[in-house]
C-alpha atoms as a PDB file:
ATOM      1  CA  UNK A   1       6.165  -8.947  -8.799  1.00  0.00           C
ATOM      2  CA  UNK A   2       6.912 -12.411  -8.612  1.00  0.00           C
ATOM      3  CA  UNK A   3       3.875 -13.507  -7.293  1.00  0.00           C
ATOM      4  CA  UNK A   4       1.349 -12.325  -9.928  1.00  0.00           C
ATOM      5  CA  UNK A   5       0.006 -15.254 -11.730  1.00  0.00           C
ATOM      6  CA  UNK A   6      -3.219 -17.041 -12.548  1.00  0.00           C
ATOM      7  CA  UNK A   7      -5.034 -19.550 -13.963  1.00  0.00           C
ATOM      8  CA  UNK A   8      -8.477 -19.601 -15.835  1.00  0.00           C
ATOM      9  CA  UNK A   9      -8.320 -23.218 -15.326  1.00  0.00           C
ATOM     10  CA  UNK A  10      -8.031 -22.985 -12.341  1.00  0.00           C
ATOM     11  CA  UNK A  11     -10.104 -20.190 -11.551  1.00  0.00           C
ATOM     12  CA  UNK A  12      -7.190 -18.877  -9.638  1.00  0.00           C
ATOM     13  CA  UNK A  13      -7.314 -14.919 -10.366  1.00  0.00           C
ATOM     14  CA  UNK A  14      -4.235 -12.706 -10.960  1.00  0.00           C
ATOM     15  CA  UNK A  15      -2.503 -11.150  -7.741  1.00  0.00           C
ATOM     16  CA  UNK A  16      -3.242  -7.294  -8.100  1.00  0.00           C
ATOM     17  CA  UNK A  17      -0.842  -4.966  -6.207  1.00  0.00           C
ATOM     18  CA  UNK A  18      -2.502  -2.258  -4.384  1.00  0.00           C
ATOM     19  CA  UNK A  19      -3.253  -3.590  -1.165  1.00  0.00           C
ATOM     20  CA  UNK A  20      -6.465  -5.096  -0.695  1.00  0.00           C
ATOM     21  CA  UNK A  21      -8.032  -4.329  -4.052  1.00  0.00           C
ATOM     22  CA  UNK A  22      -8.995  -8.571  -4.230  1.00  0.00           C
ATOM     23  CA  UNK A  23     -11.222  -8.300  -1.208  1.00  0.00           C
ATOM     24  CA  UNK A  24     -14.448  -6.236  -3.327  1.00  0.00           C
ATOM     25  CA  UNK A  25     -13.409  -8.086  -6.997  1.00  0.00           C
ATOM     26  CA  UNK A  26     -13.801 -11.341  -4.461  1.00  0.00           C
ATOM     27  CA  UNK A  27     -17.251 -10.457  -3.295  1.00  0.00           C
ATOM     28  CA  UNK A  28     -18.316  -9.917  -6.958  1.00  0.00           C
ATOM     29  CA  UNK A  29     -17.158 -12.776  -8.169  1.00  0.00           C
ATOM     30  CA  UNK A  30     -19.220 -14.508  -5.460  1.00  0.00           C
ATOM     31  CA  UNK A  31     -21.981 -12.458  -6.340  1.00  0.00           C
ATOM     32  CA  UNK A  32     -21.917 -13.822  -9.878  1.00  0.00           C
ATOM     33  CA  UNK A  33     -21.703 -17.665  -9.132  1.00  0.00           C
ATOM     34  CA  UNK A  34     -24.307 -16.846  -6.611  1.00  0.00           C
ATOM     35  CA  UNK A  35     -26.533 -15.079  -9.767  1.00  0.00           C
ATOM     36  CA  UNK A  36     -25.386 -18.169 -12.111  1.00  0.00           C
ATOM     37  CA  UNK A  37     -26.521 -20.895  -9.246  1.00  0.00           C
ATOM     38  CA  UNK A  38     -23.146 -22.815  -9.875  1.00  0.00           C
ATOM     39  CA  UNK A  39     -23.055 -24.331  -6.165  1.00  0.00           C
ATOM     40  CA  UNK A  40     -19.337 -22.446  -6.348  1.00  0.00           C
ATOM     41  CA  UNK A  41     -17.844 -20.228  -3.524  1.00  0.00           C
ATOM     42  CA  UNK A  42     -15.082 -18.217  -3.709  1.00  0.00           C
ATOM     43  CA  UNK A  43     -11.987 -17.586  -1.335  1.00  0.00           C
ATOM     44  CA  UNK A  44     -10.230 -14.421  -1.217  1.00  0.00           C
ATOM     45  CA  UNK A  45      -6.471 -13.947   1.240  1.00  0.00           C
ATOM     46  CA  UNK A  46      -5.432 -10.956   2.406  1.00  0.00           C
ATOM     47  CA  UNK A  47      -3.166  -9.890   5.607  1.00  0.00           C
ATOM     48  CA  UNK A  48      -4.056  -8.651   8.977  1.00  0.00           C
ATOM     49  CA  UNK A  49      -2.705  -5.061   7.214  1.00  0.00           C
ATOM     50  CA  UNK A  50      -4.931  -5.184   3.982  1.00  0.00           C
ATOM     51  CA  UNK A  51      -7.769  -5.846   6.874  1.00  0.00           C
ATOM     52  CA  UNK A  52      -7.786  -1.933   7.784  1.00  0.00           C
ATOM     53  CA  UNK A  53      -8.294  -0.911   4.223  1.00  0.00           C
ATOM     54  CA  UNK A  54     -11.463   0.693   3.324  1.00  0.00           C
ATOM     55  CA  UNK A  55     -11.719  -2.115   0.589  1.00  0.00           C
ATOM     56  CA  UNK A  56     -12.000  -4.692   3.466  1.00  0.00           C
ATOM     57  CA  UNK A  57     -15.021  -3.060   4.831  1.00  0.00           C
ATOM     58  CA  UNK A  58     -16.597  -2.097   1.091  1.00  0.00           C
ATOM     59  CA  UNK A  59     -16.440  -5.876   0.531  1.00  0.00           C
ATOM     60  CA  UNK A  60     -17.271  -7.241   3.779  1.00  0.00           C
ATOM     61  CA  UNK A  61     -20.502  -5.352   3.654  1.00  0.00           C
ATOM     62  CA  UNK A  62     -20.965  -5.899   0.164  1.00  0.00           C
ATOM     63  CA  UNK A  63     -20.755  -9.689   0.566  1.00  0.00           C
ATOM     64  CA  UNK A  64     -23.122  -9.929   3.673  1.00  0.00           C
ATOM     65  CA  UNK A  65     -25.693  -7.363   2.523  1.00  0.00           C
ATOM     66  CA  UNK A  66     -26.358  -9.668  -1.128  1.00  0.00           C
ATOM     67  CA  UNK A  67     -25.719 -12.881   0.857  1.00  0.00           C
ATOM     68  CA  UNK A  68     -22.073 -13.975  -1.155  1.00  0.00           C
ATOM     69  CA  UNK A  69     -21.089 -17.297  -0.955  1.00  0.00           C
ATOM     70  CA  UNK A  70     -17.113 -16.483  -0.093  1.00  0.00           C
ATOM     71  CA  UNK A  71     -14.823 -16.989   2.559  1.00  0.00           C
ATOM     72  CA  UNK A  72     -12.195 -14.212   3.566  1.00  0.00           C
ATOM     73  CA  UNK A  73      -9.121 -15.817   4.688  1.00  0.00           C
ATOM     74  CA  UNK A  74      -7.312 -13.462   6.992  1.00  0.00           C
ATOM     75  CA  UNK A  75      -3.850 -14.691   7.326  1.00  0.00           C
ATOM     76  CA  UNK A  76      -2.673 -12.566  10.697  1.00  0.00           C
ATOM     77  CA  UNK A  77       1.126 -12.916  10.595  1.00  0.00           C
ATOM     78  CA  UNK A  78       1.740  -9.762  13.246  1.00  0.00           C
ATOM     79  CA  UNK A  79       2.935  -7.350  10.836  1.00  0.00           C
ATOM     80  CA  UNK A  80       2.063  -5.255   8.184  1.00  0.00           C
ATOM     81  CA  UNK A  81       5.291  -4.951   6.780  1.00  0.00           C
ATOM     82  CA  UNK A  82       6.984  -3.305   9.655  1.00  0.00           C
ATOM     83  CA  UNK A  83       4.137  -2.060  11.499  1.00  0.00           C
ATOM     84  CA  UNK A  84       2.956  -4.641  14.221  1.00  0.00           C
ATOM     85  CA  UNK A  85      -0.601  -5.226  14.894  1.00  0.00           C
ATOM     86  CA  UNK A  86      -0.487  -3.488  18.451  1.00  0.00           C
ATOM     87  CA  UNK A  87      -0.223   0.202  16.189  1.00  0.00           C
ATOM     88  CA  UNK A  88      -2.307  -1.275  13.794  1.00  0.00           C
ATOM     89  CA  UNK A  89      -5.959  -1.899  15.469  1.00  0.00           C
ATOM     90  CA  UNK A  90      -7.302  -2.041  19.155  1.00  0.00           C
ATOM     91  CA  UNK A  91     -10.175  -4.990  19.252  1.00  0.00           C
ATOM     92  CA  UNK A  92     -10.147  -8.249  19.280  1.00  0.00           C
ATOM     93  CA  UNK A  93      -8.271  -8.994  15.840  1.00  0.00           C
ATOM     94  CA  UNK A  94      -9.833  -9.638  12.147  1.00  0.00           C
ATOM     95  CA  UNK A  95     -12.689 -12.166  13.591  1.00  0.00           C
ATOM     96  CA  UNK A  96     -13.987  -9.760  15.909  1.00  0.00           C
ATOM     97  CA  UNK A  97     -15.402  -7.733  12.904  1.00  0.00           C
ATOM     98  CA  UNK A  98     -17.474 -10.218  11.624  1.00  0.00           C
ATOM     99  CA  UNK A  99     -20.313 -10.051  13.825  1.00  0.00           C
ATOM    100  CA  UNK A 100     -20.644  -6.342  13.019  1.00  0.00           C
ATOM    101  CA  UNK A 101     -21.061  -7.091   9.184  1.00  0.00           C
ATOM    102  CA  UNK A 102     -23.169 -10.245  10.129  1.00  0.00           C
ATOM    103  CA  UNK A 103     -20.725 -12.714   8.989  1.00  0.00           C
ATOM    104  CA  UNK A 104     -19.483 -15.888  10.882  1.00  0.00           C
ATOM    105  CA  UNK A 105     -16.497 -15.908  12.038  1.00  0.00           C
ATOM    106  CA  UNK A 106     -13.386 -18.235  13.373  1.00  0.00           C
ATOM    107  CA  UNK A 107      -9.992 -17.429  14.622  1.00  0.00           C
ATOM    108  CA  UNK A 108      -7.520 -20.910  14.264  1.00  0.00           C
ATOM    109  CA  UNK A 109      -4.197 -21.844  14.561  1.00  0.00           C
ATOM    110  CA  UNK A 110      -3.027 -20.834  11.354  1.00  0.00           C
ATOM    111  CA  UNK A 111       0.103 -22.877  11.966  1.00  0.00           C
ATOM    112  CA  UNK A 112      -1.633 -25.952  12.735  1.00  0.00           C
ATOM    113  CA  UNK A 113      -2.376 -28.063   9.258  1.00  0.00           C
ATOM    114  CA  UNK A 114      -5.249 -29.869  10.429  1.00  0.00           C
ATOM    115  CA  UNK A 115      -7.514 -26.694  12.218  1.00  0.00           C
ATOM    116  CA  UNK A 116      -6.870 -24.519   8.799  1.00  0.00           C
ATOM    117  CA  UNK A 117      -8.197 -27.548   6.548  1.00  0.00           C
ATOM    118  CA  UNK A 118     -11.195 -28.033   8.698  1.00  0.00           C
ATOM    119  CA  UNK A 119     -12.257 -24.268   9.293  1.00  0.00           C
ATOM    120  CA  UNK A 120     -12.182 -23.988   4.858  1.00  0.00           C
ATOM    121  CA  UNK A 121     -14.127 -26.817   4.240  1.00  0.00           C
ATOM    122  CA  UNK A 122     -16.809 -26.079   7.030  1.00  0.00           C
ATOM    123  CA  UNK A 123     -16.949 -22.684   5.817  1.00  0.00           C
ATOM    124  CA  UNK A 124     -17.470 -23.477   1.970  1.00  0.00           C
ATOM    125  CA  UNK A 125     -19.962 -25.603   2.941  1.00  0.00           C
ATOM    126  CA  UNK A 126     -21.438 -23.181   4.830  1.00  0.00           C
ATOM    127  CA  UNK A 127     -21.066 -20.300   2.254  1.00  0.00           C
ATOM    128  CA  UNK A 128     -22.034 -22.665  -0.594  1.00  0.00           C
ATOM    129  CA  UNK A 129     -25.024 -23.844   0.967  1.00  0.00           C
ATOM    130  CA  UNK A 130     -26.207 -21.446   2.737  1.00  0.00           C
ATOM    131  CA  UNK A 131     -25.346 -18.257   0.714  1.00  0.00           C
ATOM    132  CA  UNK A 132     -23.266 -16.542   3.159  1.00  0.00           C
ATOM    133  CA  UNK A 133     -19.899 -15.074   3.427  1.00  0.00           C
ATOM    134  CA  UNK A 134     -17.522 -16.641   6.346  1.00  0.00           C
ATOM    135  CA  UNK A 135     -14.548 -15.033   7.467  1.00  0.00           C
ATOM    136  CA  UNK A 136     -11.961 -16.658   8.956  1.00  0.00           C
ATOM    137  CA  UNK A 137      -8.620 -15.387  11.305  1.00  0.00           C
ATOM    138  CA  UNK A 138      -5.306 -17.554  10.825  1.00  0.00           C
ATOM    139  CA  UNK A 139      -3.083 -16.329  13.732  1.00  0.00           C
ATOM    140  CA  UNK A 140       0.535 -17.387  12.327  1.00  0.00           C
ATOM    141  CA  UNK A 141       4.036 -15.451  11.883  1.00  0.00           C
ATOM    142  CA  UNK A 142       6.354 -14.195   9.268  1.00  0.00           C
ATOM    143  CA  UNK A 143       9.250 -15.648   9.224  1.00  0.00           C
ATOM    144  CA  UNK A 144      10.919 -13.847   6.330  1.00  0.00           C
ATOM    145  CA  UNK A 145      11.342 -10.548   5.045  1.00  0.00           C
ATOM    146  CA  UNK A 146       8.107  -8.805   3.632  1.00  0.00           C
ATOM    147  CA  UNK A 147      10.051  -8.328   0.836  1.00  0.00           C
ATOM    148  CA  UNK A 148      13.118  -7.984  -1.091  1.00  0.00           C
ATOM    149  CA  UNK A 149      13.811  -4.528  -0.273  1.00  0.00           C
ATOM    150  CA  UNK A 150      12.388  -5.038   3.387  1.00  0.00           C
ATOM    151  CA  UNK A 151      15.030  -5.574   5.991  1.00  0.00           C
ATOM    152  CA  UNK A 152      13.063  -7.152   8.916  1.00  0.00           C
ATOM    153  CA  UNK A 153      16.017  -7.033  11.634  1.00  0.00           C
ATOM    154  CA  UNK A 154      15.239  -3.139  11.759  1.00  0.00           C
ATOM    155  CA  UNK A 155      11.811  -3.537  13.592  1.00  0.00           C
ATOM    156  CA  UNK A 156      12.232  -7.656  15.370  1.00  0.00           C
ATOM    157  CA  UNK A 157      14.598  -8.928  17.121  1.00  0.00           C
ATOM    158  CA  UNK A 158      16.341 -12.353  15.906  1.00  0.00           C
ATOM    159  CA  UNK A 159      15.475 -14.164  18.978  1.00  0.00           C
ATOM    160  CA  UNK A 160      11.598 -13.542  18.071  1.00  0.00           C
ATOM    161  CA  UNK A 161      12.194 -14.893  15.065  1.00  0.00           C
ATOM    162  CA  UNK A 162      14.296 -17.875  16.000  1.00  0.00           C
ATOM    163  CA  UNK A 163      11.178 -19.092  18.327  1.00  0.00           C
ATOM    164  CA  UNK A 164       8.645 -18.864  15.651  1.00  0.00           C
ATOM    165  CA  UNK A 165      10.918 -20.777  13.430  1.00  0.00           C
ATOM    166  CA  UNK A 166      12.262 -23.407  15.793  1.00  0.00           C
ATOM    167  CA  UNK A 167       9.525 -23.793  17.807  1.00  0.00           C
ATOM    168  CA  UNK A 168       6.179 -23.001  15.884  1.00  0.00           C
ATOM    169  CA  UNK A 169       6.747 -23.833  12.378  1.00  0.00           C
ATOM    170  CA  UNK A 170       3.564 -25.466  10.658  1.00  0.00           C
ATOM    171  CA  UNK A 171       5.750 -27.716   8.745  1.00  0.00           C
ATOM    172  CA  UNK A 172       7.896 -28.599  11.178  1.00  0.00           C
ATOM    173  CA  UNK A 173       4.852 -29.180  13.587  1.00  0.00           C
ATOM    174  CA  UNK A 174       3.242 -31.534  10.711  1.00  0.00           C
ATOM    175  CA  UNK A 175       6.585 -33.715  10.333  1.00  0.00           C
ATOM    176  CA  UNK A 176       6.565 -34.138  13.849  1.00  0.00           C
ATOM    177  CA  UNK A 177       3.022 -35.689  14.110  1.00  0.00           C
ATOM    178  CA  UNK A 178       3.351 -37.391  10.821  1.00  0.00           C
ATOM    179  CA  UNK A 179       6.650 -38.970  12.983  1.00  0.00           C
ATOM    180  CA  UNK A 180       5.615 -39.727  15.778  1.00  0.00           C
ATOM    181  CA  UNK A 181       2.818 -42.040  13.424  1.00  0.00           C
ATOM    182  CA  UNK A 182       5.312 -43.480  11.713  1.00  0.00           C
ATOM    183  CA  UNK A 183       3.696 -41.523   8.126  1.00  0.00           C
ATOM    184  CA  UNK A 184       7.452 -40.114   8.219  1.00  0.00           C
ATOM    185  CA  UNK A 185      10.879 -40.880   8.577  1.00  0.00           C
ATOM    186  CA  UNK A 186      14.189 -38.843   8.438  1.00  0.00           C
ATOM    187  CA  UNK A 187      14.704 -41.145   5.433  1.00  0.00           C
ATOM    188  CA  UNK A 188      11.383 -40.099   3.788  1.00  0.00           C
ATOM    189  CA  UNK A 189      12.535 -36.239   4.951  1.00  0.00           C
ATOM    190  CA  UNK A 190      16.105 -36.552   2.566  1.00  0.00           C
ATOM    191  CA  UNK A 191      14.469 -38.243  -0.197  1.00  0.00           C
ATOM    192  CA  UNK A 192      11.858 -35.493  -0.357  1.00  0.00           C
ATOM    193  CA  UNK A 193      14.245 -32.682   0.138  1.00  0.00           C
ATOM    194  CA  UNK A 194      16.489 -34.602  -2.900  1.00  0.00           C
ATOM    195  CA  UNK A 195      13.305 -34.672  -5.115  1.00  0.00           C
ATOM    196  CA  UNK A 196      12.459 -31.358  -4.605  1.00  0.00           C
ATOM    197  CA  UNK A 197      15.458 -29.467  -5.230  1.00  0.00           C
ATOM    198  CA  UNK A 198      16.029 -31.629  -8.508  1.00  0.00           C
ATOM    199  CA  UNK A 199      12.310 -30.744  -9.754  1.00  0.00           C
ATOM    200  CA  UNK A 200      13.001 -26.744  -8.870  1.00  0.00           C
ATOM    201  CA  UNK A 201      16.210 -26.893 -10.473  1.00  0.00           C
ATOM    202  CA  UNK A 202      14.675 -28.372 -13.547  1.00  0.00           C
ATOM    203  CA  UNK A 203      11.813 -26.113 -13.726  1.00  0.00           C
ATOM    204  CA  UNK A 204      14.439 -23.434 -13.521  1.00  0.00           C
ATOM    205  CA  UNK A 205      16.376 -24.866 -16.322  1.00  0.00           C
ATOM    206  CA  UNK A 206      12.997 -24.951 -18.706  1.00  0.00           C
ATOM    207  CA  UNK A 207      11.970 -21.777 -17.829  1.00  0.00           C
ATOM    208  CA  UNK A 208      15.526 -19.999 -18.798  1.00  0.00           C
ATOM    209  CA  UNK A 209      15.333 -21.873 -22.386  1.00  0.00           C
ATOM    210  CA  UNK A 210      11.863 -20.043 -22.995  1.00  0.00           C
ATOM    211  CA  UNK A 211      11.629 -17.076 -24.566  1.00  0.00           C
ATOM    212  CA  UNK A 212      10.965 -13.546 -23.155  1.00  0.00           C
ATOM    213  CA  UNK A 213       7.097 -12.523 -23.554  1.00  0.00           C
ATOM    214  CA  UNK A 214       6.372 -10.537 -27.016  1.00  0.00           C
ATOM    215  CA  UNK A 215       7.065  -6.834 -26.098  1.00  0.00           C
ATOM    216  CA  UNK A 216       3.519  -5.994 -27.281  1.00  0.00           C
ATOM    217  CA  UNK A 217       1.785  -7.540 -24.469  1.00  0.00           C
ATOM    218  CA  UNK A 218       2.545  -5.010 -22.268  1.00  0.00           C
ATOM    219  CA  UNK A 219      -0.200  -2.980 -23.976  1.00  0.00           C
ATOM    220  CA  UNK A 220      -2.386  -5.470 -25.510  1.00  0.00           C
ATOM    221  CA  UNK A 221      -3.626  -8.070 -21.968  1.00  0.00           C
ATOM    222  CA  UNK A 222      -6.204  -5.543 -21.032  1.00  0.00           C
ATOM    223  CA  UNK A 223      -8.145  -3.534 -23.270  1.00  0.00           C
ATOM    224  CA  UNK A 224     -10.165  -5.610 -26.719  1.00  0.00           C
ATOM    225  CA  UNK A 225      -9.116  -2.680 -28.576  1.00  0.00           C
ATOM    226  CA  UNK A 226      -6.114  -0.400 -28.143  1.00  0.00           C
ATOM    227  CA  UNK A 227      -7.087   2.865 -26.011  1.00  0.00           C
ATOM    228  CA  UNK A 228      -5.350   5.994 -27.607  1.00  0.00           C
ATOM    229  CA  UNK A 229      -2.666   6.502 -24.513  1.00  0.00           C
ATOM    230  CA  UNK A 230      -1.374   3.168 -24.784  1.00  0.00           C
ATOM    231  CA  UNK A 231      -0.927   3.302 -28.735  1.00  0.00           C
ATOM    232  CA  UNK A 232       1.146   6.442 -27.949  1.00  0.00           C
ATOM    233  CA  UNK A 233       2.750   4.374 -25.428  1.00  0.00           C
ATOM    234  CA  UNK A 234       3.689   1.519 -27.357  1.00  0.00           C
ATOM    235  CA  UNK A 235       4.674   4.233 -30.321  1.00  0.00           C
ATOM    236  CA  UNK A 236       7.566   5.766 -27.235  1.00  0.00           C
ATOM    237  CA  UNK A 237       8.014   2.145 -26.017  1.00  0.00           C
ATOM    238  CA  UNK A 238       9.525   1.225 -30.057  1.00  0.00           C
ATOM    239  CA  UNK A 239      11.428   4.212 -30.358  1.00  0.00           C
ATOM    240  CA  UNK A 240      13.156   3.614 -27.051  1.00  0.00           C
ATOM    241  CA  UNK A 241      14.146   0.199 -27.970  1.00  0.00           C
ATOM    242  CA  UNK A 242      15.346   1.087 -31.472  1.00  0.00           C
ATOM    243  CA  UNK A 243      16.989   3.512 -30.233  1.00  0.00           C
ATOM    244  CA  UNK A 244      19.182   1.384 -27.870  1.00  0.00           C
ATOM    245  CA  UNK A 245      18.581  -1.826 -29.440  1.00  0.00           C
ATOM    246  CA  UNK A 246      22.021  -3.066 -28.038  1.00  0.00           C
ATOM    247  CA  UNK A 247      20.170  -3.231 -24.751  1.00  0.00           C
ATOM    248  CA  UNK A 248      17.225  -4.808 -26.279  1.00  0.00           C
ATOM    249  CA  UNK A 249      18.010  -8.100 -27.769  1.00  0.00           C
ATOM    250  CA  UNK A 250      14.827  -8.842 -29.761  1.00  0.00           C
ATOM    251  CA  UNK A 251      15.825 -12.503 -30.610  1.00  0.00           C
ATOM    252  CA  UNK A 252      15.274 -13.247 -27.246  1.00  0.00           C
ATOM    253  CA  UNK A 253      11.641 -12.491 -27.254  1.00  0.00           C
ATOM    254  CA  UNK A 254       8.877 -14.242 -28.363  1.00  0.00           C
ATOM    255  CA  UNK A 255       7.507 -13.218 -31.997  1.00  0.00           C
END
């Protein structure tokens, strides 16, 4: 999946697939800065979808009950995939649950810059000083496709779309105030766009001259020492490739 990367530096943990798995690892982490005093909070997204996950509620309660400094970031986009949020809860939304775990809560305009900024750094003040989890509800829309294989036409209709896009876009909505106070200028806007593409397109270009990872990490990230399955697994992974080395061109990995 091309979205699962981290930093340690960042403290920016690795994406996990199965849906809503982040929401208890985030209250633990906040746990543990919370038990190590660091003054730290954590923030943990998720989708209006991975909200009706029994995770959601194992880490809501878990954060509330030992008093987490974290703040849930529920980005409510309308669908889960293709299933729209009318079929997928009747209350009030995400922020309505809140109250029931004893957590604050705030729904914004998750397409408006300015509301989203404010909400996160009230609440990590909040959470950091107070020792409390905050959850907050960014209403906003999905423009694209959930995914590659996901054809979105099957369950919207283009003229939705078109209004969200044309009409409600945070970034068009920020270049229009940032116009009309003369931050921006359709000058500024090409420029930018010029930049951009050249940085991407250079980034691409360094990316394609690096070599593949080594083979071996596939089994070697997790454990310290090599479990007995995945030895046997990498054993079956070696064969395979010798096997058909044609398809495996080894130079292109990293050693």
């Amino acid at each position: 999946m091309p979205v699962h990367y981290g930093s340690k530096d960042l403290n920016f943990v690795t994406i996990s697939s199965p849906l809503a798995t982040q929401i208890p690892q985030a209250a633990g982490a906040a746990y543990a800065a919370k038990r190590e005093n660091t003054n730290r909070a954590v923030i943990c997204y998720f989708g209006e979808g991975a909200a009706s996950e029994g995770d959601a509620h194992a880490g809501f309660n878990f954060s509330a009950t030992l008093e987490c400094p974290i703040i849930f970031f529920c980005r409510n986009n309308g669908y889960a995939i293709s299933t729209p949020t009318n079929e997928q809860y009747r209350g009030d939304g995400i922020a309505a649950r809140g109250p029931g775990y004893g957590m604050l809560s705030i729904r914004v305009d998750g397409n408006d810059v300015f509301a989203v900024y404010n909400a996160t750094k009230e609440a990590r003040r909040r959470a950091v000083a107070e020792n409390q989890p905050f959850l907050i509800e960014a209403m906003t829309y999905r423009i694209g496709h959930h995914s590659t294989s996901d054809d979105s036409s099957a369950y919207r209709s283009v003229d939705e779309v078109n209004y969200w896009d044309k009409q409600d876009h945070p970034i068009s909505r920020l270049r229009h105030y940032m116009t009309a106070r003369s931050w921006w200028s359709e000058d500024d806007e090409k420029s930018w766009r010029k930049q951009s593409r050249k940085r991407v397109m250079e980034a691409f270009e360094n990316a394609e001259r690096r070599l593949k990872p080594n083979l071996e990490l596939m089994f070697t990230d997790v454990y310290q020492e090599m479990t007995p399955n995945l030895e046997r697994q990498r054993q079956s992974m070696w064969r395979h490739v010798q096997q058909y080395k044609e398809h495996y061109p080894l130079d292109m990995y990293d050693k």
